[in-house]
C-alpha atoms as a PDB file:
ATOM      1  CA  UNK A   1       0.000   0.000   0.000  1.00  0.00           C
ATOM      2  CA  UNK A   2       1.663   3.626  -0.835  1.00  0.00           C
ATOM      3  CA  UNK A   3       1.061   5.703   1.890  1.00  0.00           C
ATOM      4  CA  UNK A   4       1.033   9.867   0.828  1.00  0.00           C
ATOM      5  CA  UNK A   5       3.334  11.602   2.849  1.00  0.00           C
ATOM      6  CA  UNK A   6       2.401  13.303   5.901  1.00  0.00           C
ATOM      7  CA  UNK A   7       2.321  16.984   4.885  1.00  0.00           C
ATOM      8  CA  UNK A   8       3.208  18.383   8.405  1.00  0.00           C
ATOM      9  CA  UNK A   9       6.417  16.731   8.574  1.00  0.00           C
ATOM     10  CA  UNK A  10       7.575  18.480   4.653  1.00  0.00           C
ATOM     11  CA  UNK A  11       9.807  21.360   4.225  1.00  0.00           C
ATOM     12  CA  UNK A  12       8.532  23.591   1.552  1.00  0.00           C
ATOM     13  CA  UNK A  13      10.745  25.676   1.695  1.00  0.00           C
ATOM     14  CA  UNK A  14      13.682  23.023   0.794  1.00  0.00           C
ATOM     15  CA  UNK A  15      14.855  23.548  -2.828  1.00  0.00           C
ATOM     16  CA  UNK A  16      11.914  24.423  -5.876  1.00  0.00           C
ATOM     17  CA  UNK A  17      10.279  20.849  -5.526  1.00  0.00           C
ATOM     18  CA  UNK A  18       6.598  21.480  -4.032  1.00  0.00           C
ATOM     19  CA  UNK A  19       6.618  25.219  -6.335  1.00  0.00           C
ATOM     20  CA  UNK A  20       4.168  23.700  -8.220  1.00  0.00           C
ATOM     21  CA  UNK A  21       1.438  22.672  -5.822  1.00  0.00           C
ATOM     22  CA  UNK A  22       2.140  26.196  -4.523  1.00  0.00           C
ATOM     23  CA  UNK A  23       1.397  27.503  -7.888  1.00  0.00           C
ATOM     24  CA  UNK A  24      -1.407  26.116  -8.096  1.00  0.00           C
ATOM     25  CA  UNK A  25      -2.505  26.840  -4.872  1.00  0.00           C
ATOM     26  CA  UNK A  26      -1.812  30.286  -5.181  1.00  0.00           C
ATOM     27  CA  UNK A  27      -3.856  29.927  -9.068  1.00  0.00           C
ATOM     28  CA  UNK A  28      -1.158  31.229 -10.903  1.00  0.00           C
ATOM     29  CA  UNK A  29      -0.453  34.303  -9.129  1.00  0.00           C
ATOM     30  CA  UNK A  30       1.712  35.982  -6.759  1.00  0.00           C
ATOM     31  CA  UNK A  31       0.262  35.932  -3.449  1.00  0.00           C
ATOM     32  CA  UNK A  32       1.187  39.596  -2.332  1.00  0.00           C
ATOM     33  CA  UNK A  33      -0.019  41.256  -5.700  1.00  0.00           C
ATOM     34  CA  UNK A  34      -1.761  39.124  -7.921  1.00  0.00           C
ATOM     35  CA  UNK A  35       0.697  39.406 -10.561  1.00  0.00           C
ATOM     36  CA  UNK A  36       0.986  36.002 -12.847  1.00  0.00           C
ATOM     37  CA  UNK A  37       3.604  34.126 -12.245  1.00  0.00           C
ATOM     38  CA  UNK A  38       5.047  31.066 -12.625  1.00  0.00           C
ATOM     39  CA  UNK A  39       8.082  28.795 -12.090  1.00  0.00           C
ATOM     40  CA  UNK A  40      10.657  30.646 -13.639  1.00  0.00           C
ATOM     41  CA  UNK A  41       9.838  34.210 -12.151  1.00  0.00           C
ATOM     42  CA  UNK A  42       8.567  33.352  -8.896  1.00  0.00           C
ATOM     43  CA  UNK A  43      10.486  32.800  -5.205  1.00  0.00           C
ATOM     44  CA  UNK A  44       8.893  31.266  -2.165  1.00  0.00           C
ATOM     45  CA  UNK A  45       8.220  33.378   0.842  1.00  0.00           C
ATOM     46  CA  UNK A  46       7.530  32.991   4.173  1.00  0.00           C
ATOM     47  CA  UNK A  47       4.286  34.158   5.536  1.00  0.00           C
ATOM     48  CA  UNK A  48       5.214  35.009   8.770  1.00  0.00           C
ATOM     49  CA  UNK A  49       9.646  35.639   8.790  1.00  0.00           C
ATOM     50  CA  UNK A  50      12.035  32.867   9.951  1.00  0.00           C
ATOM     51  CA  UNK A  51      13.196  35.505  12.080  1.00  0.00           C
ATOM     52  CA  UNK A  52       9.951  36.174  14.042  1.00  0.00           C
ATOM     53  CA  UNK A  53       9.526  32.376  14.363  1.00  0.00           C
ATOM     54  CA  UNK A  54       7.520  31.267  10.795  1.00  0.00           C
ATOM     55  CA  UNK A  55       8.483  27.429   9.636  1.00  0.00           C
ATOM     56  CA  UNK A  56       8.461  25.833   6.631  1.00  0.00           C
ATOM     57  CA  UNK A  57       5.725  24.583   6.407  1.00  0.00           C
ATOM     58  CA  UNK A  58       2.767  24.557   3.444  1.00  0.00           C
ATOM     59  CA  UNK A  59       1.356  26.428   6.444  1.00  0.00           C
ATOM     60  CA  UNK A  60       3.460  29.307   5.753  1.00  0.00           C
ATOM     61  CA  UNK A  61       5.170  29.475   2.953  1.00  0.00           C
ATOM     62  CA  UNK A  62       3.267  30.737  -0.685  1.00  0.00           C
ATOM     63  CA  UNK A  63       4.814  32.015  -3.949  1.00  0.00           C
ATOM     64  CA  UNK A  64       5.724  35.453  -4.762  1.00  0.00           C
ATOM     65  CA  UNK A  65       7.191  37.927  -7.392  1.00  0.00           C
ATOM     66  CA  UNK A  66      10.520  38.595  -6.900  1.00  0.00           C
ATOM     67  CA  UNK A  67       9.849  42.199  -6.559  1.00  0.00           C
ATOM     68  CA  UNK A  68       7.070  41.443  -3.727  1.00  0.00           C
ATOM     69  CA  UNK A  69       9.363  39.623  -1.723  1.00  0.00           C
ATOM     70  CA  UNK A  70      11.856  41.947  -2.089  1.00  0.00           C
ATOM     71  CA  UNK A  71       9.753  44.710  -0.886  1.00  0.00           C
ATOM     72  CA  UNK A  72       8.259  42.553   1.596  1.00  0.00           C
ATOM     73  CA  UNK A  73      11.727  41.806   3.430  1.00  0.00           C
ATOM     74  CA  UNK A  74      11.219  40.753   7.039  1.00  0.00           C
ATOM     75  CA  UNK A  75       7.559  42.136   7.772  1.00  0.00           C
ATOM     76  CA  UNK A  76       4.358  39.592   8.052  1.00  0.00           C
ATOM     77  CA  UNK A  77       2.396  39.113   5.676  1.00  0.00           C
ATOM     78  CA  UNK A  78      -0.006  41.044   7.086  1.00  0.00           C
ATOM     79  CA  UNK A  79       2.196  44.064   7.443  1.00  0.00           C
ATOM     80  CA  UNK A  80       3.010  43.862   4.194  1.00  0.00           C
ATOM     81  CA  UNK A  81      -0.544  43.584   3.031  1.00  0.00           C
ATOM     82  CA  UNK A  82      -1.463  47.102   4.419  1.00  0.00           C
ATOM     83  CA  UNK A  83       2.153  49.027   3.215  1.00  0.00           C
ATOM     84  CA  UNK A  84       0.862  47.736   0.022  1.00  0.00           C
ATOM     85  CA  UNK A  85      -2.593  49.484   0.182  1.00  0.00           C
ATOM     86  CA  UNK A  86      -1.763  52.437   1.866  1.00  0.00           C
ATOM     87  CA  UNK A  87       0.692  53.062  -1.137  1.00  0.00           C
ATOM     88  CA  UNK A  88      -2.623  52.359  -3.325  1.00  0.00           C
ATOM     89  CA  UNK A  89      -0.764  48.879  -4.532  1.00  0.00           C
ATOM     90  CA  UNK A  90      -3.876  47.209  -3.656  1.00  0.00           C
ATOM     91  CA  UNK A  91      -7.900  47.715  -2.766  1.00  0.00           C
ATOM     92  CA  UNK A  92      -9.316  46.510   0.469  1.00  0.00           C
ATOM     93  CA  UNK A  93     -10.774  43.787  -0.993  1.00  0.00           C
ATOM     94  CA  UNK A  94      -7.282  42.511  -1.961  1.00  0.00           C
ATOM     95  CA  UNK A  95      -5.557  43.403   1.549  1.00  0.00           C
ATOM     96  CA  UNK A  96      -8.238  41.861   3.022  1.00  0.00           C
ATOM     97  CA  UNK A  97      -7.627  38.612   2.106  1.00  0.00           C
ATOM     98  CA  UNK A  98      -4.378  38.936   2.816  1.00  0.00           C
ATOM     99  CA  UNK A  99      -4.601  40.272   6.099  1.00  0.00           C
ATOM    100  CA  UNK A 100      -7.768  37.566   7.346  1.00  0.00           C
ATOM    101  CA  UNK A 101      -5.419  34.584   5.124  1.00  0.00           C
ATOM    102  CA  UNK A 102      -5.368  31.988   7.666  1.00  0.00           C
ATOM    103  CA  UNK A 103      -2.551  29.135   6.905  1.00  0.00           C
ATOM    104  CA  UNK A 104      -4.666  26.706   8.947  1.00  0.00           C
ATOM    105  CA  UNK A 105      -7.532  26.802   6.341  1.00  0.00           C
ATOM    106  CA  UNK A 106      -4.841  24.941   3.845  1.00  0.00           C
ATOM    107  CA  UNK A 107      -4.861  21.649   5.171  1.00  0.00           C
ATOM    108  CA  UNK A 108      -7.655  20.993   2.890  1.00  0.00           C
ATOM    109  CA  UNK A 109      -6.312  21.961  -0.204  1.00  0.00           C
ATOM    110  CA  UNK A 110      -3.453  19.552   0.804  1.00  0.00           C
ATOM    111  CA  UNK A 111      -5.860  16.542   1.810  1.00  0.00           C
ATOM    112  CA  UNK A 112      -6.782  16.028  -1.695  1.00  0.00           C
ATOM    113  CA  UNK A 113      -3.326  15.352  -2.627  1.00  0.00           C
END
């Protein structure tokens, strides 16, 4: 019998080899601005730092532009999401999901697989 792996125990963040169930969690698009991207233009990112604790977990980690990671630096997610619509980067709706994005509520887009 060929057991799945047990997604808690995986490091997403270890090399490019999970970018595409990130891709395609994330539909395509970076998850700070909603830009397309895909494999070769995107970076993974850490939702909440490594330095104020975040894992690597599918929990916390989701794929972003270069350029939103970059600007992004060491902030949360959250953070980020509001610097990016007080500059007018993004509408409320937009931060909004952002800042209410719970990694918890993943675990069932990585049931399925």
């Amino acid at each position: 019998m060929n057991q799945k792996p047990n997604i808690e125990l995986i490091d997403f963040f270890d090399g490019r080899s999970n970018i595409n169930a990130l891709l395609e969690r994330e539909e395509g698009k970076c998850f700070y601005t909603l830009q397309k991207i895909n494999q070769e233009n995107c970076v993974l990112d850490h939702i909440v730092p490594q330095s104020k604790g975040g894992d690597n977990s599918y929990r916390n980690i989701v794929a972003a532009s270069f350029d939103a990671n970059s600007a992004k630096g060491d902030k949360n997610a959250a953070d980020f999401a509001r610097e990016l619509y007080r500059n007018g980067l993004l509408n409320l709706i937009e931060r909004n999901r952002i800042d209410g994005f719970s990694p918890h509520s993943l675990s069932v887009l990585w049931s399925a697989t």
